[in-house]
Protein backbone atom coordinates (compact mmCIF):
# COMPACT_ATOMS: atom_id res chain seq x y z
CA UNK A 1 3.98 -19.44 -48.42
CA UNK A 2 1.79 -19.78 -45.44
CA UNK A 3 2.15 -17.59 -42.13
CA UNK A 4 0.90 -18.68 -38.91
CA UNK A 5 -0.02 -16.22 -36.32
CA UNK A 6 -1.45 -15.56 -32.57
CA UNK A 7 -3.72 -12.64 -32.23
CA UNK A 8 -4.06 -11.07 -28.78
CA UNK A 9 -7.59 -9.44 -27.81
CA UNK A 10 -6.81 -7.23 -25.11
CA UNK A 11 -10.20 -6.04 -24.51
CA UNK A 12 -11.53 -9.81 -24.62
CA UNK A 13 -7.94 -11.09 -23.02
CA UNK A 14 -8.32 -14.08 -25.49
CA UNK A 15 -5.37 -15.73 -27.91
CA UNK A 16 -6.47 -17.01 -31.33
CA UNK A 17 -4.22 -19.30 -33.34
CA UNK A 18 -4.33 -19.70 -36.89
CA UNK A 19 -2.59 -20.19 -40.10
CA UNK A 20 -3.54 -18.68 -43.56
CA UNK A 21 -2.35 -18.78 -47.44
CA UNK A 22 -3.24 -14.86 -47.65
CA UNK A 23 -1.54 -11.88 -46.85
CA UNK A 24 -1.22 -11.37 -43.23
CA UNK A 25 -2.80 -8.05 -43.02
CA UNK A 26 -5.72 -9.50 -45.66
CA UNK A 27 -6.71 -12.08 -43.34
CA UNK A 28 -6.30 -9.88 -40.14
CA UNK A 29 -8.84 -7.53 -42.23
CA UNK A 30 -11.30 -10.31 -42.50
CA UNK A 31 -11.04 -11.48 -39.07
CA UNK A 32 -11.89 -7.57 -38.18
CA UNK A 33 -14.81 -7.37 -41.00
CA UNK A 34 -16.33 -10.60 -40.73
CA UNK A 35 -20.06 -10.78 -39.68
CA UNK A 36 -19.10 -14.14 -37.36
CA UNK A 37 -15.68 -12.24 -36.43
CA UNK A 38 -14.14 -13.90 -33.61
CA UNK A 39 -12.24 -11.16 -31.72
CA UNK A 40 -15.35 -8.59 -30.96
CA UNK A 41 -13.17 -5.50 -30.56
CA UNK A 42 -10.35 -5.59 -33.72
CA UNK A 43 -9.14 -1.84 -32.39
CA UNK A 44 -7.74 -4.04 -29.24
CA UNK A 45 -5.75 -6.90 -31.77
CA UNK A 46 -2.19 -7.32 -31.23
CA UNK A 47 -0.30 -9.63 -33.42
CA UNK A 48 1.89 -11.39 -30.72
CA UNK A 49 3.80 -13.61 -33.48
CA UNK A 50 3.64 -14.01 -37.32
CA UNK A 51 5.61 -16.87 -38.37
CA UNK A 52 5.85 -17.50 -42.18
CA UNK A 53 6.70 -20.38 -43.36
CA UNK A 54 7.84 -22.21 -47.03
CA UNK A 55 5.94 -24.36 -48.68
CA UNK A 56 6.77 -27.87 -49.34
CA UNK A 57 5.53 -30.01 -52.15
């Protein structure tokens, strides 16, 4: 299964799209833990839409 997902920053007021293989709240860890982390303050993240979807082969 994959989940796709828009992240809100409020204290950057930035939207960041993405898509992962992983557990939702694994990946929203990493973007929160990373040393390149792309959303500078994680305590202001809102998940505004988590979307998973099947896999197809």
């Amino acid at each position: 299964m994959w989940t796709f997902y828009i992240l809100y920053s409020a204290g950057l007021d930035k939207y960041y799209i993405g898509c992962t293989g992983d557990e939702m709240l694994q990946r929203l860890h990493r973007h929160n833990t990373t040393v390149k982390r792309l959303i500078k303050k994680p305590e202001n993240i809102l998940i505004k839409i988590a979307k998973i979807l099947p896999l197809y082969s």
